[in-house]
PDB file of N, CA and C in Angstrom:
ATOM      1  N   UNK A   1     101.227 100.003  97.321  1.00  0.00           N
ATOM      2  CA  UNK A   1     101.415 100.834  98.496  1.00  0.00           C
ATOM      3  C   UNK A   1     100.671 100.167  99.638  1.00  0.00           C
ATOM      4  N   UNK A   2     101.603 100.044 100.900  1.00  0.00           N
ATOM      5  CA  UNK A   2     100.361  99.298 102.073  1.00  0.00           C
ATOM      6  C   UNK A   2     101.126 100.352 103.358  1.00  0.00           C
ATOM      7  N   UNK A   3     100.500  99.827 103.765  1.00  0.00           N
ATOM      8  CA  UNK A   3     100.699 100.739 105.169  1.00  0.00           C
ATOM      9  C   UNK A   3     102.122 100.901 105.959  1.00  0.00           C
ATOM     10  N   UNK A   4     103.403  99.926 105.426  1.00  0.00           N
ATOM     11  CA  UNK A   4     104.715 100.286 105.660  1.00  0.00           C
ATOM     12  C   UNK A   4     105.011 101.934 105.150  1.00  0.00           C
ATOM     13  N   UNK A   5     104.860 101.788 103.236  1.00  0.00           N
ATOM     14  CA  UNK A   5     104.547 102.767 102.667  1.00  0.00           C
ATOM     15  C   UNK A   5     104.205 104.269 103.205  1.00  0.00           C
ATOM     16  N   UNK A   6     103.255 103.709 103.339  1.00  0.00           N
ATOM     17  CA  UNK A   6     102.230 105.078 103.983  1.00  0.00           C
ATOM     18  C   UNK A   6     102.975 105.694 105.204  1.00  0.00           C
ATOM     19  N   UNK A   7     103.175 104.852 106.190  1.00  0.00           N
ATOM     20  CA  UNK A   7     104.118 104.958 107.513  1.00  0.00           C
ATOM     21  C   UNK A   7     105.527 105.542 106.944  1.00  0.00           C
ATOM     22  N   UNK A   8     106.032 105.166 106.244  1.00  0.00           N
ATOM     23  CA  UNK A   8     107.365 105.979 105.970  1.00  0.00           C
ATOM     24  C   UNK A   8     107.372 107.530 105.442  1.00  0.00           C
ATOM     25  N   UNK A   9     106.367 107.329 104.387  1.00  0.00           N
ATOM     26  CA  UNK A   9     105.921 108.673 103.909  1.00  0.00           C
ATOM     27  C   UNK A   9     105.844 109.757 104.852  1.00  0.00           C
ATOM     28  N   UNK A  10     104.857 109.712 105.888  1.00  0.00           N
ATOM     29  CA  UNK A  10     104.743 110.585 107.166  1.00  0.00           C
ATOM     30  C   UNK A  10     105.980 111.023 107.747  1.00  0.00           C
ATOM     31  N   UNK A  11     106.637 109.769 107.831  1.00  0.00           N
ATOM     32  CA  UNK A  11     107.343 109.824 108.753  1.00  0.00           C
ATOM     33  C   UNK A  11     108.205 110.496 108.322  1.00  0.00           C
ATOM     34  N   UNK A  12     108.853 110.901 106.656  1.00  0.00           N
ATOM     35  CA  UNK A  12     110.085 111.744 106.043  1.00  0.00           C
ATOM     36  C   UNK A  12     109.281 112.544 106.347  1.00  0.00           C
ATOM     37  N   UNK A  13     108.198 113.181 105.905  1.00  0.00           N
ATOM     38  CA  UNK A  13     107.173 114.259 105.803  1.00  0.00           C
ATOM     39  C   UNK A  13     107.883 115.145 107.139  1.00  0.00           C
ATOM     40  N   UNK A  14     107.498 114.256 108.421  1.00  0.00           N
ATOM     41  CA  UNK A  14     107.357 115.030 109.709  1.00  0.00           C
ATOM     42  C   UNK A  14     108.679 115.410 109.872  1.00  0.00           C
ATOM     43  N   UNK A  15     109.771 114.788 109.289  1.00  0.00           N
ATOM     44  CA  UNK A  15     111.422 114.607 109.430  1.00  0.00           C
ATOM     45  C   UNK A  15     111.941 116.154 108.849  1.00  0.00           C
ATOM     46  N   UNK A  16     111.809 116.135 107.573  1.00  0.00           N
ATOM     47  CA  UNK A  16     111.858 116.843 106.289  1.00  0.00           C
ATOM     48  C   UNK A  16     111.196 118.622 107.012  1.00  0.00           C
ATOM     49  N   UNK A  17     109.877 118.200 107.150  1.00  0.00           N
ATOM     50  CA  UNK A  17     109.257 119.526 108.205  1.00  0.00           C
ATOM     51  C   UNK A  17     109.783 119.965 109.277  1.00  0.00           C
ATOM     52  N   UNK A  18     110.747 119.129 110.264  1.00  0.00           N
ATOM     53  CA  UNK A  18     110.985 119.879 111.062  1.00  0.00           C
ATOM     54  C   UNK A  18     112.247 120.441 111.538  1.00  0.00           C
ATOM     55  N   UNK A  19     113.413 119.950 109.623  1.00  0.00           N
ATOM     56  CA  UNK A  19     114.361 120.691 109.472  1.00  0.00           C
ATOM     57  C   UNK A  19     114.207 121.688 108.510  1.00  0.00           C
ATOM     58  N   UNK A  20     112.578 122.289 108.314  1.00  0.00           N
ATOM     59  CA  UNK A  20     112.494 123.243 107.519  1.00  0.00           C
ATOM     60  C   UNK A  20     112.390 123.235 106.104  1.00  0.00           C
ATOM     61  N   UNK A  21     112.213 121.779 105.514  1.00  0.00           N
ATOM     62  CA  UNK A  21     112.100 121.449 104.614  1.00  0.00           C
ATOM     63  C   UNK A  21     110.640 120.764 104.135  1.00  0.00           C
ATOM     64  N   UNK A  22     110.298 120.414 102.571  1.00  0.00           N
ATOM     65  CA  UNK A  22     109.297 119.941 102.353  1.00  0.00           C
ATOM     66  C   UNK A  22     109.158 119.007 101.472  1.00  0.00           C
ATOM     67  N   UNK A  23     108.191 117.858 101.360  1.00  0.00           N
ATOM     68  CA  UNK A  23     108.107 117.246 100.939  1.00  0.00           C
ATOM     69  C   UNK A  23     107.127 116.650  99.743  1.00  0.00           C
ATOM     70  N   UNK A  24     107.235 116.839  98.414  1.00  0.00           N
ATOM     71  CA  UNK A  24     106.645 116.637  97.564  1.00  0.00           C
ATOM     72  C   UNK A  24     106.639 115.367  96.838  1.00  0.00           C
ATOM     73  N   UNK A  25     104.998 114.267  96.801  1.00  0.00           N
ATOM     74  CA  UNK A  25     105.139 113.588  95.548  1.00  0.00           C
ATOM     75  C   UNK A  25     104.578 113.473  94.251  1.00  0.00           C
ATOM     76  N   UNK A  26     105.946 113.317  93.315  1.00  0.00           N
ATOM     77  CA  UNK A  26     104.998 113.115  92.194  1.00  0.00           C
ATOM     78  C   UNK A  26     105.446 112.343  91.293  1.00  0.00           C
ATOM     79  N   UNK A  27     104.729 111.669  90.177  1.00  0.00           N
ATOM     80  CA  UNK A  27     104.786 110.814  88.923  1.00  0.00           C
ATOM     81  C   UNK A  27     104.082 109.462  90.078  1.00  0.00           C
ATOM     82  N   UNK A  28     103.968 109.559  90.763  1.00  0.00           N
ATOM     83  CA  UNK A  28     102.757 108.332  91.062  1.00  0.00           C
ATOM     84  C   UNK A  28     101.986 107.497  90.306  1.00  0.00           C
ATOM     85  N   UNK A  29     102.101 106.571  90.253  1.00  0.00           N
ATOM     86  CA  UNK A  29     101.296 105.659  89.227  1.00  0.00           C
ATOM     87  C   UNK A  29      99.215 106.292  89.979  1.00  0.00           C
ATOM     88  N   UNK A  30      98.489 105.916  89.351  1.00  0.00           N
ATOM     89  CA  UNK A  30      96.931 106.711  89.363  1.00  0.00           C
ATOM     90  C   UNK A  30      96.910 105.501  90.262  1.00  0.00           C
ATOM     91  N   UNK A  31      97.013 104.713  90.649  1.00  0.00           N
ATOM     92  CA  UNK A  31      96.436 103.291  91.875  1.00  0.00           C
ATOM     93  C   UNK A  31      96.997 103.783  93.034  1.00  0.00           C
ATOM     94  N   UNK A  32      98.594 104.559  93.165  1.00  0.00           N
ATOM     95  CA  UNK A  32      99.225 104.683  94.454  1.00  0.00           C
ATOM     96  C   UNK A  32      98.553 105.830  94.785  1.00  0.00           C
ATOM     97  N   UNK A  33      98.746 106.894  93.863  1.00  0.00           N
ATOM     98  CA  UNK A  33      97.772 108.253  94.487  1.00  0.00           C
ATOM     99  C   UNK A  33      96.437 107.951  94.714  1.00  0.00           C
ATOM    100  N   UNK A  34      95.639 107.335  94.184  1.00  0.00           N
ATOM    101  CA  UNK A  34      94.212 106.968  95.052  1.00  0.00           C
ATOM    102  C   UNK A  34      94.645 106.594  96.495  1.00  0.00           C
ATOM    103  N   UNK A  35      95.184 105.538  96.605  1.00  0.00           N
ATOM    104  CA  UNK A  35      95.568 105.422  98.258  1.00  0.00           C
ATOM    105  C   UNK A  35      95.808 106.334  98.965  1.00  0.00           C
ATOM    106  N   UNK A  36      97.412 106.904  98.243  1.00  0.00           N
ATOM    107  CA  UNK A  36      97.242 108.664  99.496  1.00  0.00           C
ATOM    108  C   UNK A  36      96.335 108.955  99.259  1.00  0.00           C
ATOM    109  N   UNK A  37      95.339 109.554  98.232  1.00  0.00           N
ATOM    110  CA  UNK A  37      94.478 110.309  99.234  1.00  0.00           C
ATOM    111  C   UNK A  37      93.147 109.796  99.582  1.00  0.00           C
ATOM    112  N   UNK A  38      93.143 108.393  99.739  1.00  0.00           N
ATOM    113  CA  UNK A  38      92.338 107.519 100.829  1.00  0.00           C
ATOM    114  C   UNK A  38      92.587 107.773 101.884  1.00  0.00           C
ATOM    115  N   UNK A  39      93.814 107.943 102.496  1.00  0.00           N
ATOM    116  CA  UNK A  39      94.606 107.743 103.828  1.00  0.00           C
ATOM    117  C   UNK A  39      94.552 108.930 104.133  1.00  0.00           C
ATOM    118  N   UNK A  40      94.387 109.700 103.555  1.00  0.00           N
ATOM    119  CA  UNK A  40      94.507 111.462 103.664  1.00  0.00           C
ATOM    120  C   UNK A  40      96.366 112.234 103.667  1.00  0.00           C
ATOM    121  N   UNK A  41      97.148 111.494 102.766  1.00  0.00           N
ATOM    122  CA  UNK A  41      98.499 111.340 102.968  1.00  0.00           C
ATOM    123  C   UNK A  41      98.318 112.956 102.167  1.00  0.00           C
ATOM    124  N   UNK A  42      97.781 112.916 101.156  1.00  0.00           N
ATOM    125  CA  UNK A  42      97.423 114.277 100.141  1.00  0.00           C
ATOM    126  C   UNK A  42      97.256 115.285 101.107  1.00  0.00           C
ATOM    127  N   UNK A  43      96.767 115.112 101.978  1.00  0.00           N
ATOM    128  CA  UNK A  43      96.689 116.640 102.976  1.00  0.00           C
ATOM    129  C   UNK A  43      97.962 116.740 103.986  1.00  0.00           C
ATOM    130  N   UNK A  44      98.899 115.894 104.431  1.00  0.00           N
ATOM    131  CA  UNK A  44      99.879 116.448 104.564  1.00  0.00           C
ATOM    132  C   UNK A  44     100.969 116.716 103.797  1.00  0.00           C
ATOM    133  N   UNK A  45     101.030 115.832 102.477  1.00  0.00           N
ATOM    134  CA  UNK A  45     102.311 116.036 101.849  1.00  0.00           C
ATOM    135  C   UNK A  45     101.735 116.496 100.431  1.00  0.00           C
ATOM    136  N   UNK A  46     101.988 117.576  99.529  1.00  0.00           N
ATOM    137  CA  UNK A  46     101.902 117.651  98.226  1.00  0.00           C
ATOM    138  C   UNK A  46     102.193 116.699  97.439  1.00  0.00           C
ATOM    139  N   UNK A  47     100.939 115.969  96.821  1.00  0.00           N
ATOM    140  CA  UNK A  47     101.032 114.908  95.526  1.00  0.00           C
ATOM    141  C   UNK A  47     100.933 115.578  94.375  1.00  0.00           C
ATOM    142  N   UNK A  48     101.498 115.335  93.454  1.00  0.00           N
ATOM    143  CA  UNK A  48     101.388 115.977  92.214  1.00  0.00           C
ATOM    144  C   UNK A  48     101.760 114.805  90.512  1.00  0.00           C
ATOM    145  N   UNK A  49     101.048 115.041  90.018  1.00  0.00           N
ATOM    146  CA  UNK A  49     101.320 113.920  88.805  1.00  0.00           C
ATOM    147  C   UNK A  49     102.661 114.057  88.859  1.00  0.00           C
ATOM    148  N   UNK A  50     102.592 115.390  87.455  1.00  0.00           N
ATOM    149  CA  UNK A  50     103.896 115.514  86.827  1.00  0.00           C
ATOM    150  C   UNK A  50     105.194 116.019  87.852  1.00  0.00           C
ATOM    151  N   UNK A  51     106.223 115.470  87.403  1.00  0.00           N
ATOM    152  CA  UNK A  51     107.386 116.359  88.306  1.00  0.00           C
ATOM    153  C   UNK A  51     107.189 117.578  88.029  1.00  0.00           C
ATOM    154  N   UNK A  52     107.169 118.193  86.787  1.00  0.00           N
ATOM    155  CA  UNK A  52     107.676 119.521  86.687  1.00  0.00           C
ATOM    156  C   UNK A  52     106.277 120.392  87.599  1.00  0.00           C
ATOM    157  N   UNK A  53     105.118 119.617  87.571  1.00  0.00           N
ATOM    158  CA  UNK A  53     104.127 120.383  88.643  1.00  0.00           C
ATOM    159  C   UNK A  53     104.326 120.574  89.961  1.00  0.00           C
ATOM    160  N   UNK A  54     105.284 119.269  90.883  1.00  0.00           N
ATOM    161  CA  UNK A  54     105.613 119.071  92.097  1.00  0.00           C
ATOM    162  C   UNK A  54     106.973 120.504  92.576  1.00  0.00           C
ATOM    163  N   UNK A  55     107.734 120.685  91.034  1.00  0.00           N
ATOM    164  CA  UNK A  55     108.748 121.424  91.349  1.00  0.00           C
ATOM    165  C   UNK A  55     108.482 123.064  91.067  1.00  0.00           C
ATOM    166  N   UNK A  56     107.655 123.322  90.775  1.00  0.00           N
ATOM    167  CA  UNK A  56     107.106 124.520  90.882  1.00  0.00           C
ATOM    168  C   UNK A  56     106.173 125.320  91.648  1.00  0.00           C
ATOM    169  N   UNK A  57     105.860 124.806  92.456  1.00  0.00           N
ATOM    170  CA  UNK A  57     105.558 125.118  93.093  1.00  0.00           C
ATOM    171  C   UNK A  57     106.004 125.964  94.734  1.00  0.00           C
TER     172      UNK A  57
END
């Protein structure tokens, strides 16, 4: 994950949000989710391991 990454992420995030929709990730390998939430990507978008945790919510 580098900062293209990261930049796109937001950028569906803000996309996704402001047709009322939301954006969840999950099954992340444990190296990519440390980064989001280095970057603080975890506080705008829901990370979640498992899918079935991301979809229940």
């Amino acid at each position: 994950m580098d900062s293209s990454g990261i930049d796109i992420l937001i950028a569906a995030h803000q996309a996704v949000t402001a047709a009322g929709g939301w954006l969840r990730l999950a099954g992340s390998a444990e190296s990519v989710l440390r980064t989001l939430q280095l970057v603080g990507v975890d506080a705008v978008a829901d990370c979640h391991e498992p899918l079935r945790q991301a979809l229940s919510k």
